[in-house]
N, C-alpha and C. Protein backbone atom coordinates (compact mmCIF):
# COMPACT_ATOMS: atom_id res chain seq x y z
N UNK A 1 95.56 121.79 97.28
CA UNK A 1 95.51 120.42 96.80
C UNK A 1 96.07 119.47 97.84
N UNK A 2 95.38 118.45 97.72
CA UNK A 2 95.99 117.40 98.82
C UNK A 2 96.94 116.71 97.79
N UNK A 3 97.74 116.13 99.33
CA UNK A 3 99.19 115.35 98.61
C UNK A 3 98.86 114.11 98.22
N UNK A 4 99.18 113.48 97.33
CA UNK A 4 99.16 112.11 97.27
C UNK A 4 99.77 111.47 97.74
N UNK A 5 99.38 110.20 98.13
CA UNK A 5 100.17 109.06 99.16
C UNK A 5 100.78 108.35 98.84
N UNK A 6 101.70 107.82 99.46
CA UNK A 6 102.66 107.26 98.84
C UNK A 6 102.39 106.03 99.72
N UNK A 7 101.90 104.78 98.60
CA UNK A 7 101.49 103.10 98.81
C UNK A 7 102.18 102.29 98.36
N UNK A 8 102.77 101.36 99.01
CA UNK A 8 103.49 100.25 98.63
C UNK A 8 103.08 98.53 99.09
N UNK A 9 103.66 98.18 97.93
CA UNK A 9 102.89 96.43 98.32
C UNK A 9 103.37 96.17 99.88
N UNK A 10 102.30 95.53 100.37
CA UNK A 10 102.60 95.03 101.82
C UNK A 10 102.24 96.30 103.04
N UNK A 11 102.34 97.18 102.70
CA UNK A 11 101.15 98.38 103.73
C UNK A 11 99.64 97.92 103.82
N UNK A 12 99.65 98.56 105.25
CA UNK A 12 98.18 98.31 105.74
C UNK A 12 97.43 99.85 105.36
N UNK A 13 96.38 99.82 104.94
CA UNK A 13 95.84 101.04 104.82
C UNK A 13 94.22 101.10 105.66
N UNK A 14 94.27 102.00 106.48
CA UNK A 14 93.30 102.29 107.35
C UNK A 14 92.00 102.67 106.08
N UNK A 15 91.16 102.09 106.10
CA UNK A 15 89.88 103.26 104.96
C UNK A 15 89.06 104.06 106.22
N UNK A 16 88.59 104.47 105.55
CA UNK A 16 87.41 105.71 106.24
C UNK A 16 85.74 104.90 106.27
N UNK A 17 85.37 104.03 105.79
CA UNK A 17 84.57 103.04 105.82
C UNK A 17 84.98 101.75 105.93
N UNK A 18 84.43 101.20 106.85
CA UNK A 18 84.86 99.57 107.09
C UNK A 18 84.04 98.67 106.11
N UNK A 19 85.01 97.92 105.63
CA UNK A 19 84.41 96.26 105.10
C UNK A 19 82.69 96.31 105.11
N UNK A 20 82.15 95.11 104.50
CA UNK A 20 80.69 94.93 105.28
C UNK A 20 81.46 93.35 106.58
N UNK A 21 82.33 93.23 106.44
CA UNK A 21 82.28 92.34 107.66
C UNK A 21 82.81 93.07 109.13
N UNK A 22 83.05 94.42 108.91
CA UNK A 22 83.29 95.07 109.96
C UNK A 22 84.88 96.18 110.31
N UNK A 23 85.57 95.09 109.13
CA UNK A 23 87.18 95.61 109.75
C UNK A 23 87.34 96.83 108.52
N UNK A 24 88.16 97.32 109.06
CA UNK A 24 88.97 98.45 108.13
C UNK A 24 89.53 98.60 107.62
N UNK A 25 90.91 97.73 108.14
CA UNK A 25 91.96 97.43 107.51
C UNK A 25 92.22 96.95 106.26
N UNK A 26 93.19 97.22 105.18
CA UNK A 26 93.34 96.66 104.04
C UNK A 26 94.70 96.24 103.60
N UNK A 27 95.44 94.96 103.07
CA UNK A 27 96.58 94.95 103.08
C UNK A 27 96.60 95.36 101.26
N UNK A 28 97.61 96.01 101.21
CA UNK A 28 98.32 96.01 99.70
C UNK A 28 98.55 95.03 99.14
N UNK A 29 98.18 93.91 98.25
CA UNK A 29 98.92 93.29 97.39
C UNK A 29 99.43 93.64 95.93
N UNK A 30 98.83 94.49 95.04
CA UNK A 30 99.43 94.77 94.10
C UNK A 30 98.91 96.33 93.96
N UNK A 31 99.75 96.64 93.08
CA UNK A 31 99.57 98.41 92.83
C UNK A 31 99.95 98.73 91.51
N UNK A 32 99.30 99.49 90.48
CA UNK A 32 99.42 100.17 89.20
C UNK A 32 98.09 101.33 89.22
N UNK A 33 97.23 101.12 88.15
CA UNK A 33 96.22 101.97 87.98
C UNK A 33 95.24 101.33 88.77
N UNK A 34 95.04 100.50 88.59
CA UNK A 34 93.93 99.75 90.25
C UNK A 34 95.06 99.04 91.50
N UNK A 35 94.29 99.39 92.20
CA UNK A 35 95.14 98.70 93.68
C UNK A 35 94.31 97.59 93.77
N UNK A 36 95.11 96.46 94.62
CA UNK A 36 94.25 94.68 94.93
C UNK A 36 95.01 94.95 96.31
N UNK A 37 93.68 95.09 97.01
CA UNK A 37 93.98 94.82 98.48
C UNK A 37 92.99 93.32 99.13
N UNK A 38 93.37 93.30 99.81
CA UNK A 38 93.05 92.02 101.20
C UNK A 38 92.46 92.64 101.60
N UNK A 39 91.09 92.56 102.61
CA UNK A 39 91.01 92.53 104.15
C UNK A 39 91.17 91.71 105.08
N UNK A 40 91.47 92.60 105.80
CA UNK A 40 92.55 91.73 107.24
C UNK A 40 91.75 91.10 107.80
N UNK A 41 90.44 91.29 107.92
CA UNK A 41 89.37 90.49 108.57
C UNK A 41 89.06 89.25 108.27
N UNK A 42 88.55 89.47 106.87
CA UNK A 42 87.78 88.43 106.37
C UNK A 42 88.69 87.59 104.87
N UNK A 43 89.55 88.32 104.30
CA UNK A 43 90.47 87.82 103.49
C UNK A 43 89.93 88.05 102.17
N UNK A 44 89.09 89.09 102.40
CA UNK A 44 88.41 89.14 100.80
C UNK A 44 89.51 89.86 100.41
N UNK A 45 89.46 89.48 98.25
CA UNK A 45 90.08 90.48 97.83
C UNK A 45 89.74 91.64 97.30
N UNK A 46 90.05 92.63 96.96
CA UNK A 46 89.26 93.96 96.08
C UNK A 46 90.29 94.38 95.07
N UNK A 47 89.88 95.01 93.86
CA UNK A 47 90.34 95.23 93.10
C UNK A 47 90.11 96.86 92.39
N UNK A 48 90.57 97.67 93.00
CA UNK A 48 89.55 99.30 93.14
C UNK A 48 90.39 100.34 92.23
N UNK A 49 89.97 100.95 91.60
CA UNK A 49 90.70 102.35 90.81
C UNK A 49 91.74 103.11 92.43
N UNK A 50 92.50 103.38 91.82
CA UNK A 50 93.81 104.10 92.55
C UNK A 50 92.84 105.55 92.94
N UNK A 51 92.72 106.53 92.34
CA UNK A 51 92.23 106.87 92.65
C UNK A 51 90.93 107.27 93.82
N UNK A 52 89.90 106.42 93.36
CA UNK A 52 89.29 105.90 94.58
C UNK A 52 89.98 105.54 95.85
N UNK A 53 90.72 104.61 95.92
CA UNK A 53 91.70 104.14 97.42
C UNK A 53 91.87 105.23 97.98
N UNK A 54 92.87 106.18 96.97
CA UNK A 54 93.22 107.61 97.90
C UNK A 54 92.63 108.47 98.24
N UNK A 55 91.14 108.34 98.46
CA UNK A 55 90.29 109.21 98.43
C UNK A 55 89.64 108.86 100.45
N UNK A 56 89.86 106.95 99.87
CA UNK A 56 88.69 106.61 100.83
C UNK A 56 90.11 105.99 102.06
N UNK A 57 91.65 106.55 101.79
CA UNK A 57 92.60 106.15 102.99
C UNK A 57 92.28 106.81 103.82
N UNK A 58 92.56 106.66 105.01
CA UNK A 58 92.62 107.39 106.72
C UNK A 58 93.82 107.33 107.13
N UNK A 59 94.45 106.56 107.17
CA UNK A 59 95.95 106.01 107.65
C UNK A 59 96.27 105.20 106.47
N UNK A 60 97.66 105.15 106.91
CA UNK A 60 98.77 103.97 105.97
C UNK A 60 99.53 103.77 107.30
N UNK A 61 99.33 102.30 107.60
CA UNK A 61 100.32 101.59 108.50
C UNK A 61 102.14 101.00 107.04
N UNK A 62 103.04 101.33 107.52
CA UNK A 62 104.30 100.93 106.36
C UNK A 62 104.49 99.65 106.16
N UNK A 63 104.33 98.28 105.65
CA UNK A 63 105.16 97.37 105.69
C UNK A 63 106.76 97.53 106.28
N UNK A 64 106.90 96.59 107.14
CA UNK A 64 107.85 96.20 108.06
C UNK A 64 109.12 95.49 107.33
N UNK A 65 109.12 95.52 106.19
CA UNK A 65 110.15 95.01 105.43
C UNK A 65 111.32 95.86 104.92
């Protein structure tokens, strides 16, 4: 079994598919049973089952706080 990840508001999370505007990156803004991330690119927001996220992470950059 894979481990689950451990996500917190304000991490960057690498996905395994980019945006349709190109970037990858996703910032954390909120977390429960769906995650609301940003992209760093374009500033959209998303609103995705938890599940899903941890499926489609590559990396987790940590918030610096």
């Amino acid at each position: 079994m894979a481990a689950i990840p451990v996500i917190s508001v304000g991490d960057i999370l690498e996905m395994k598919k980019p945006h349709p505007c190109g970037e990858k990156r996703f910032k954390v803004l909120r977390i429960g049973s769906d995650i609301k991330l940003s992209c760093v690119g374009c500033a959209r927001t998303l609103v995705i089952e938890r599940v899903k996220v941890e499926k489609m992470i590559k990396k987790i950059f940590p918030c610096e706080a």
